[in-house]
Structure formats: structure tokens, C-alpha cells
Protein backbone atom coordinates (compact mmCIF):
# COMPACT_ATOMS: atom_id res chain seq x y z
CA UNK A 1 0.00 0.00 0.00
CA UNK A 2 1.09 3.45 -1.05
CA UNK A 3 -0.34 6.71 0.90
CA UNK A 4 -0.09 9.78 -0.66
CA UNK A 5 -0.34 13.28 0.29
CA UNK A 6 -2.72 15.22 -1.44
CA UNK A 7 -2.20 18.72 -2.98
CA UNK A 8 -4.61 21.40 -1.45
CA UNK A 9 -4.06 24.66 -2.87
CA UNK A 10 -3.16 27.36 0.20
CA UNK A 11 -3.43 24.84 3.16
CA UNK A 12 -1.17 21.68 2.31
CA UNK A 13 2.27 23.71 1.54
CA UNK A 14 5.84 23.33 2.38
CA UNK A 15 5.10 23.39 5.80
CA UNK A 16 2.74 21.48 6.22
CA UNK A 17 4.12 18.80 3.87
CA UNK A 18 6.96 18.80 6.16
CA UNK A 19 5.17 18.63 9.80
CA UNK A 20 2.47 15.34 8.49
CA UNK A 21 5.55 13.90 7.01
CA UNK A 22 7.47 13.88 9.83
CA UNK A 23 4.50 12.38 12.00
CA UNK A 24 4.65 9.75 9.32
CA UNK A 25 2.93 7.23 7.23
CA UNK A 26 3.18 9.09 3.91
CA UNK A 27 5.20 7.44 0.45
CA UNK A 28 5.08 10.76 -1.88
CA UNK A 29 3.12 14.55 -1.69
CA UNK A 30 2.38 16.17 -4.48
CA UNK A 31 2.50 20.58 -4.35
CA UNK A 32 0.11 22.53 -5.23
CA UNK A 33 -0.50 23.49 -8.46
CA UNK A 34 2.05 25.69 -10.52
CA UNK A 35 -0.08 27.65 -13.05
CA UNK A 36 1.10 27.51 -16.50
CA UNK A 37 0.18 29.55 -19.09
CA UNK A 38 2.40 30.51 -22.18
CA UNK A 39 5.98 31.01 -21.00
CA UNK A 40 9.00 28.75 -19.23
CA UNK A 41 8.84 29.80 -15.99
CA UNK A 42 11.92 31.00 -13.82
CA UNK A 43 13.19 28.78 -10.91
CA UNK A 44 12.08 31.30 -8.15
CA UNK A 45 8.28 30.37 -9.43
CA UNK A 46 8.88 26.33 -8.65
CA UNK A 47 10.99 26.78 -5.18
CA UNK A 48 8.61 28.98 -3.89
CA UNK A 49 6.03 26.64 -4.23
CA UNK A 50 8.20 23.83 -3.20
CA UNK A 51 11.25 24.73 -1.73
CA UNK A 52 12.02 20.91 -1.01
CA UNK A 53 13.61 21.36 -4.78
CA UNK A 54 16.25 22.81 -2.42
CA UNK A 55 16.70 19.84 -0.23
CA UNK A 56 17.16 16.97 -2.55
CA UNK A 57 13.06 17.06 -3.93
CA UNK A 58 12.05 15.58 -0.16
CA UNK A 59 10.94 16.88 2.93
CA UNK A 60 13.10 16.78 6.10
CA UNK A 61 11.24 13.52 6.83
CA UNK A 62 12.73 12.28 3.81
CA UNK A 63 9.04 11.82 1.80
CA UNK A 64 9.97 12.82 -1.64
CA UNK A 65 7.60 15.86 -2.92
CA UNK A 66 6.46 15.88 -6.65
CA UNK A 67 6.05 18.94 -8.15
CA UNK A 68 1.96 19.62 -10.02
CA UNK A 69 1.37 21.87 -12.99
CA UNK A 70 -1.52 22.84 -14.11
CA UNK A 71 -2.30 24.39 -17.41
CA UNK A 72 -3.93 23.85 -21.19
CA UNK A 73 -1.03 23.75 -23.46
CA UNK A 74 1.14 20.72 -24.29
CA UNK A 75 4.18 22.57 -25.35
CA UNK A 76 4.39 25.04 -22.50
CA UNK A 77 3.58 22.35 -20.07
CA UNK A 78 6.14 20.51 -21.73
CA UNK A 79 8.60 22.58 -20.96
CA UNK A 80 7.77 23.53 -17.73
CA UNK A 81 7.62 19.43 -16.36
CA UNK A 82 11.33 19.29 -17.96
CA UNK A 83 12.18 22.82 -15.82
CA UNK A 84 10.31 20.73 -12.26
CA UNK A 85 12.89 17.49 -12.72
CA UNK A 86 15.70 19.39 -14.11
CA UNK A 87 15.33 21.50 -10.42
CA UNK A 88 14.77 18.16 -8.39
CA UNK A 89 11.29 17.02 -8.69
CA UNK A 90 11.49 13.54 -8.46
CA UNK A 91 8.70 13.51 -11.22
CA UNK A 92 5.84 15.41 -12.65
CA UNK A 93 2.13 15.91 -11.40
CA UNK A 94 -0.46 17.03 -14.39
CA UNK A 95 -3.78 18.86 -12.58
CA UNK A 96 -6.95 17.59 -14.37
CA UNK A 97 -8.88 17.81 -11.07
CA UNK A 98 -9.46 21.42 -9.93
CA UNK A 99 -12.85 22.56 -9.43
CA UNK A 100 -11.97 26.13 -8.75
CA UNK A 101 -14.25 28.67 -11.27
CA UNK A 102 -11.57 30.92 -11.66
CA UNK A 103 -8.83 27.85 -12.75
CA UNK A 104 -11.66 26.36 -14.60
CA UNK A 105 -12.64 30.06 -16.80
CA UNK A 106 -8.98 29.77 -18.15
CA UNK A 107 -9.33 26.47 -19.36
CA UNK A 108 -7.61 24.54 -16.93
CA UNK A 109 -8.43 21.33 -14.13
CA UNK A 110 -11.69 19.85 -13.94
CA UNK A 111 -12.33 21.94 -17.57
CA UNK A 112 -10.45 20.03 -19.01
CA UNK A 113 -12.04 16.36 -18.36
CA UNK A 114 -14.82 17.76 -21.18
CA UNK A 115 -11.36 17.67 -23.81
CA UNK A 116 -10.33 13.95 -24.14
CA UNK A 117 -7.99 14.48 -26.93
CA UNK A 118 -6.11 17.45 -25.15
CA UNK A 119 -5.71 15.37 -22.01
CA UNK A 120 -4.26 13.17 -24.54
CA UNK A 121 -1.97 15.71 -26.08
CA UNK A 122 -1.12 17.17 -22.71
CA UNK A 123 0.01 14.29 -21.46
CA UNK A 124 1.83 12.61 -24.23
CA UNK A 125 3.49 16.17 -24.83
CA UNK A 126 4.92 15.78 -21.29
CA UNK A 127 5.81 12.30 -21.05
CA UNK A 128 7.81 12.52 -24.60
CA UNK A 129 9.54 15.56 -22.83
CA UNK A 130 10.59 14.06 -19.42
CA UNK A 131 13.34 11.75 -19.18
CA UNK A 132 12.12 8.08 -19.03
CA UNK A 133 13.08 8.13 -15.51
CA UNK A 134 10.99 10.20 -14.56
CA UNK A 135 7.61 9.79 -13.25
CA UNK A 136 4.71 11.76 -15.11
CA UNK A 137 1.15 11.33 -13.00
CA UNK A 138 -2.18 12.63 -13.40
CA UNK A 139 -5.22 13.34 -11.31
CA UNK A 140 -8.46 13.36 -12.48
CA UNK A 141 -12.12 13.94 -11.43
CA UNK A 142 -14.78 11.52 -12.48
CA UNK A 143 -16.06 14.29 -14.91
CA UNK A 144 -17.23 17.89 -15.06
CA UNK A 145 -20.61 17.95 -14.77
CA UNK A 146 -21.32 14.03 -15.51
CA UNK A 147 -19.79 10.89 -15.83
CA UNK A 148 -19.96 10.13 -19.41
CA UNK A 149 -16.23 10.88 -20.22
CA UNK A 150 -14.78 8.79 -17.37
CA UNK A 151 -14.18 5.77 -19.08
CA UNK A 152 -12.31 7.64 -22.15
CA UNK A 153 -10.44 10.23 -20.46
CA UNK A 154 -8.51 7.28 -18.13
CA UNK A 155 -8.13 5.60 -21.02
CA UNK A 156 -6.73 8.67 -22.91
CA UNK A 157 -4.32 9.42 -20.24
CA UNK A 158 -2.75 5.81 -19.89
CA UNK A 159 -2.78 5.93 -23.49
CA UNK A 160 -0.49 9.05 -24.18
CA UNK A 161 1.74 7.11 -21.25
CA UNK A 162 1.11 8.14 -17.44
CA UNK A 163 3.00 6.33 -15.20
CA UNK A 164 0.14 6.84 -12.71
CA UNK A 165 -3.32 8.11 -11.77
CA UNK A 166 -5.28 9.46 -8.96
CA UNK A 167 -8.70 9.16 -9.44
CA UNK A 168 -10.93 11.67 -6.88
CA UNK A 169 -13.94 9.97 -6.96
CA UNK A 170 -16.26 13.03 -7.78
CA UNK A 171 -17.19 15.21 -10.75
CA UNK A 172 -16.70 18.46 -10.81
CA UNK A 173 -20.43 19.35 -10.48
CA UNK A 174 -20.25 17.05 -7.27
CA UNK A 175 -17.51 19.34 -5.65
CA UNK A 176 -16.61 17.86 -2.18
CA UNK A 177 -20.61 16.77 -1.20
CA UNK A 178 -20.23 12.72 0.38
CA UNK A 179 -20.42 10.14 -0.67
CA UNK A 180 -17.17 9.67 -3.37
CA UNK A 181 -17.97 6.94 -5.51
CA UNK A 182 -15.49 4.29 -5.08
CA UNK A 183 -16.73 1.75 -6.99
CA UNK A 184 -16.31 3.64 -10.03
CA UNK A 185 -12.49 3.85 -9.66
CA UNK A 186 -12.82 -0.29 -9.52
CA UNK A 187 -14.75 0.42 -13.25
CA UNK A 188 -11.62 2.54 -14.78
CA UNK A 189 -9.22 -0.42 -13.67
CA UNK A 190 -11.13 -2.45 -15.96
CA UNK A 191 -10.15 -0.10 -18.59
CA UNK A 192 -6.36 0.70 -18.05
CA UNK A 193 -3.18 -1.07 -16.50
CA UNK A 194 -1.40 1.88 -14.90
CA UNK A 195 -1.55 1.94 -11.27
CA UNK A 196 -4.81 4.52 -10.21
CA UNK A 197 -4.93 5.89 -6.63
CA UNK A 198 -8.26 6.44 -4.91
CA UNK A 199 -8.58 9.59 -3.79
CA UNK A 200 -11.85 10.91 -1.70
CA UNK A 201 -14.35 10.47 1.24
CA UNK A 202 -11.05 9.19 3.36
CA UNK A 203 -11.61 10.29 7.49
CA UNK A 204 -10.33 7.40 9.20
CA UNK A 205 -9.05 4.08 8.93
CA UNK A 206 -12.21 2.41 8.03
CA UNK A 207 -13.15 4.56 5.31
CA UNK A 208 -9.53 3.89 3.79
CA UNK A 209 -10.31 0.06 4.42
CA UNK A 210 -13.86 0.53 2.49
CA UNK A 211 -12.48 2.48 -0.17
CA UNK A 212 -9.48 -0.32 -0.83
CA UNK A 213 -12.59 -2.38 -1.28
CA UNK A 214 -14.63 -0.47 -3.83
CA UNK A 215 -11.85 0.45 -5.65
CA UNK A 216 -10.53 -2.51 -6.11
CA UNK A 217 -6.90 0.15 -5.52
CA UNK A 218 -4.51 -0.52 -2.69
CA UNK A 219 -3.24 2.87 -2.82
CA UNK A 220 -4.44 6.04 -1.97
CA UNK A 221 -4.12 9.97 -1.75
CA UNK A 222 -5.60 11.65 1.67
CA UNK A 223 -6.51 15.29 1.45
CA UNK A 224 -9.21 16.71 3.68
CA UNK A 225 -8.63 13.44 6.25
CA UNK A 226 -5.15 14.13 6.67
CA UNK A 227 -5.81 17.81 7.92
CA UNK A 228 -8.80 16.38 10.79
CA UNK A 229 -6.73 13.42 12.10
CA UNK A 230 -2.68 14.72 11.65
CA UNK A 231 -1.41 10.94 12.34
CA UNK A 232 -4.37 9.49 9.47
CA UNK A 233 -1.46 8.12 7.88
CA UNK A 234 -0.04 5.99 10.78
CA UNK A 235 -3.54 5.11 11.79
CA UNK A 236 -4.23 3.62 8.56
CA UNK A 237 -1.40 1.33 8.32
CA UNK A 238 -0.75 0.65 11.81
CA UNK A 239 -4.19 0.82 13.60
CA UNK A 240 -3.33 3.07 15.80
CA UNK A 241 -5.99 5.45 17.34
CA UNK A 242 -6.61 9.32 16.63
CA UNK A 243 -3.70 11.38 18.14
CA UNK A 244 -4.99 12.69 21.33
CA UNK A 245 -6.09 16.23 21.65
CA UNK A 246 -2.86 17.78 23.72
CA UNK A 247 -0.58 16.28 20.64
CA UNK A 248 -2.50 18.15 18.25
CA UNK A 249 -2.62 21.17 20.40
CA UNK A 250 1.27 20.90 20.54
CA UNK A 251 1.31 20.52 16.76
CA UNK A 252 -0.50 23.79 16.26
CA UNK A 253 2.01 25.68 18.73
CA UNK A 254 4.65 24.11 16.19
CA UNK A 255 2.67 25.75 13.47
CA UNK A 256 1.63 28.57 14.72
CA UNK A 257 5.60 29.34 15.28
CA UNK A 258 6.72 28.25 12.35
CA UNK A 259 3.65 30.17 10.08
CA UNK A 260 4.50 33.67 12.09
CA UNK A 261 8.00 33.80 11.18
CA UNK A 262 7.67 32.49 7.76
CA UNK A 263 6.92 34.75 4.40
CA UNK A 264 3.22 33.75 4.85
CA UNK A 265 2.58 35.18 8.27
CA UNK A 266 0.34 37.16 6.98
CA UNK A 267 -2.15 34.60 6.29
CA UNK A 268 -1.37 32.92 9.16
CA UNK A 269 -5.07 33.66 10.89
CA UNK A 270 -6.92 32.08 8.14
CA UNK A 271 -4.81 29.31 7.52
CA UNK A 272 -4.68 28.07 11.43
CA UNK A 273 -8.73 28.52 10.95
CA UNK A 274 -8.67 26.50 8.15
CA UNK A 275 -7.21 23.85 9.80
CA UNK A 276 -9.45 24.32 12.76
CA UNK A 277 -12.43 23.37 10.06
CA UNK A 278 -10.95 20.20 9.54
CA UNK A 279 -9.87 19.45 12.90
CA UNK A 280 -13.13 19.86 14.43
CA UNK A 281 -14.97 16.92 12.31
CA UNK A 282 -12.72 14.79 14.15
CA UNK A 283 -12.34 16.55 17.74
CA UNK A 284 -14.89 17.74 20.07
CA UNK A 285 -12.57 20.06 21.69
CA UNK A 286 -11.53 21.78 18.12
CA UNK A 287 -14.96 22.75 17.61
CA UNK A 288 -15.02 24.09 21.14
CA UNK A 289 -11.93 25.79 21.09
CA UNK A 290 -12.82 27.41 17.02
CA UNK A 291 -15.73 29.11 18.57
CA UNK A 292 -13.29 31.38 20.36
CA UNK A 293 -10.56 31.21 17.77
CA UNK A 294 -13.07 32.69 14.98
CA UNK A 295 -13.98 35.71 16.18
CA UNK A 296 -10.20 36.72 16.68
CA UNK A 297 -7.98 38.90 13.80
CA UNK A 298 -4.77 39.18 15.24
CA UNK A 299 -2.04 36.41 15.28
CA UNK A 300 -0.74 37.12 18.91
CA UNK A 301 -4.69 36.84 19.94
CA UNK A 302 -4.99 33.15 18.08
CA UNK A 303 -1.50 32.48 20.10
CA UNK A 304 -2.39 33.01 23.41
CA UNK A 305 -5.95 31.23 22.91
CA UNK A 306 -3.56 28.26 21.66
CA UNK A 307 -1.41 28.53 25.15
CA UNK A 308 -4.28 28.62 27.30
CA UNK A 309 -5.76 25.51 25.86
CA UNK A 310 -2.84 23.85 25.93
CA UNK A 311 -1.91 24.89 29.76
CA UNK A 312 -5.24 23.45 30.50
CA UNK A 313 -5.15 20.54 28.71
CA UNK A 314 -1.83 19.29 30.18
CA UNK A 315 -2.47 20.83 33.55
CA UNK A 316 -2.37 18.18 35.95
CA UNK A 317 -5.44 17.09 37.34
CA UNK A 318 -6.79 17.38 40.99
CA UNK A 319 -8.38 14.49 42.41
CA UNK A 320 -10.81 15.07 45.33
CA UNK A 321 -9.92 12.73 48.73
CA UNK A 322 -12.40 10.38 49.48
């Protein structure tokens, strides 16, 4: 079984690739997206987005990160892919997944998954541009608004030579609404002998469990699930339980340090509340704990509401004689 880390544009980044990698469980991440429109972009553009490039294309864990581009041309896309593993990507990504309007206006994701034959081109374009050693992966939707392309756009893909796919179980028109239909990722490997991923619906260890079933896939990408339960990895292939609340607590100190002295501080409020949306399906005492945490703007605020739960939560307890 592989486990993958899923990109998530503006929540899973560099850092926190590196803090779920180093909790564990995880075989390969994949960045978010770089946008690619017309031109070879510079270096700065890919280490910004994944400065593991820097550090031998893993994180400090040593999970190596694959670099995603997303875009509607062959050639420039092409070009770029050659620019990621020329830099240290230990492979390419191609983004045929994204249900954002704006990416989806300019002709790129999810859009795409209505254009067979430029899924085709894109990818054979890239694959016939990146060294054979070099992975070249996809991730799709099911479709835009429907399912009646799924069978041929897999096909298309393995066809113009993916090394892999990662099937999120959805359309486009479905957006992130449960249930993700498994079984229909079991359908495509019917249809194509490249190794898919299953990607969707994944919370806890039992979900991963039922989608390895539908699927008929022994690997998988987590993406929302990873963000609610920070040890979903381990859990999954070891069984062992959610990490208790004062660990997580401790893990958002860790980010909340890190995230204030990076480049991004200044999106360090909504990002920690971000997390805190995902956190809470899983925790009781996130949701709790949010309901203070929203209402707050400034950083040093969100900081000392972290502290005080966490001086609480390990506070030693008193227990009453008898």
C-alpha cells in the first residue's frame, strides 16, 4: 500500500508537507498546483512553491515531494515538467482535477475532463519531454458535470503514457458533497493497466479500508482526512488510534511558530482557521476551542488562545480525597 499526500491549494504547503511527514505514514506529496500559461517559468516560481527542490526534492522527513502543474497547453507544459525534474522534482504531477471557477474560466483542471484528446496531447506532450526516468502522473475527477467521459479520459491518459493516476472519486459538479464513488475507480481499472490511486471520502481508517474495497486500488491519496486526524497516515497502516487532543494542540504551537516567522505570516489567521475546520470533524474540543478562535484577527490573539488551551489541557489534574 502506497499513501499519498494530497495537494490542497493554500493549506497543504511546504510546511505542512513537512510537519504530516514527519508524524509519518506518507510514500510521496504532491504541491500545489504551478499555473502555467504561455511562457517557461523561472526557478524562483517552482521553489517557492516547493522549496524541497532545495533539499534533494524531499521533505526533512525524507518523503519525496512531486512537483503539479496545471495548465492547457502541451508545449508550455512541456517545458515547464522538464524545468520541475531538471530543479529536483522527483517527477511530474499534471492537474486535471481542480474545481476552482476561476482555474476552470482559463481552461484549466476539472475543464479540461470535457477535452479527451487534449488530455491526450497534454500528457503525451509531457511524457515525450521528461526523461524516461521520470515519473509523469495525473489526477483526475470523475467528470465535469457528468460521468460520461470517465471511461475515455482514463483511457486517454494511460494511453499518451502516465505512469500513474489518482482518481478523486467526484465530478466536478459534485464538488466535495459525500459520498465519493469508489466503486467507479474499480470500473476505470477495468479499462487501463497503470496503477490509479483512490482519492476521496477518506476520514479514518475504516473509510480507507472501504475504499481499498470499492476500488478494487490498494493505494491512496488523503486530502481533507489528513488535515482532521494529523497521524491518518499511521492510523491507517498501523491501527493506531486518533492522536490525542494535547498532541494536536502541541502541533499547532509548532505551526503557529513556524507560520508567524515564515513569508506567509500574513495569512497565518486564516490558515490556522482553516485547519481548525478540519480538525473539528474529528475533535470535540476543536470545535469548542474554534468558537473562540473565529472571532479573533490578530495572530498574537490566536496564540495566546492556543497557550491557554494547551496549559489546560496538560495541567495536571486534581483528584478530590475520598
Amino acid at each position: 500500500m502506497k499513501i499519498i499526500l494530497a495537494p490542497m491549494e493554500g493549506v497543504v504547503d511546504a510546511l505542512m508537507r513537512d510537519m504530516l511527514t514527519r508524524i509519518g505514514g506518507y510514500d510521496l506529496c504532491i504541491t500545489e498546483f504551478i499555473r502555467v500559461v504561455d511562457q517557461k517559468l523561472p526557478a524562483r516560481v517552482f521553489t517557492r512553491l516547493c522549496p524541497e527542490l532545495l533539499t534533494g526534492g524531499k521533505t526533512y522527513a525524507g518523503t519525496p515531494v512531486r512537483v503539479q502543474l496545471l495548465g492547457q497547453d502541451p508545449h508550455w507544459l512541456a517545458e515547464n515538467a522538464v524545468r520541475a525534474v531538471e530543479l529536483g522534482s522527483p517527477g511530474v504531477d499534471l492537474n486535471f482535477g481542480c474545481p476552482a471557477k476561476t482555474v476552470n474560466k482559463s481552461r484549466g483542471g476539472a475543464v479540461l475532463l470535457k477535452e479527451t484528446n487534449q488530455l491526450y496531447q497534454i500528457v503525451k506532450a509531457v511524457r515525450d519531454a521528461v526523461p524516461a526516468q521520470y515519473p509523469v502522473s495525473a489526477k483526475i475527477r470523475l467528470g465535469y458535470d457528468d460521468t460520461s467521459l470517465t471511461l475515455d479520459n482514463a483511457t486517454a491518459i494511460a494511453a499518451a503514457g502516465a505512469s500513474m493516476l489518482t482518481v478523486h472519486a467526484r465530478t466536478k459538479s459534485d464538488g466535495y458533497r459525500p459520498p465519493a464513488y469508489w466503486p467507479w475507480i474499480a470500473k476505470i481499472k477495468q479499462h487501463v493497466t497503470i496503477p490509479l490511486i483512490a482519492n476521496g471520502e477518506i476520514w479514518q481508517a475504516s473509510d480507507a479500508a472501504l475504499c481499498q474495497q470499492q476500488s478494487a486500488c490498494s493505494d491512496i491519496m488523503l486530502g481533507r482526512g489528513a488535515l482532521a486526524m494529523p497521524n491518518l497516515a499511521q492510523s491507517i497502516r498501523t491501527g493506531e488510534p486518533a492522536m490525542p487532543w494535547p498532541k494536536v494542540l502541541e502541533l499547532l504551537m509548532q505551526y503557529s511558530e513556524f507560520e508567524m516567522c515564515g513569508d506567509k505570516s500574513q495569512y497565518y489567521s486564516n490558515r490556522i482557521k482553516q485547519w481548525f475546520s478540519y480538525l473539528k470533524l474529528q475533535y470535540p474540543q476543536a470545535a469548542e476551542l474554534f468558537s473562540q478562535l473565529r472571532v479573533l484577527r490578530k495572530s498574537s490573539e490566536i496564540l495566546a488562545t492556543l497557550q491557554q488551551a494547551l496549559r489546560e489541557e496538560t495541567r495536571p489534574k486534581q483528584v478530590r480525597p475520598v
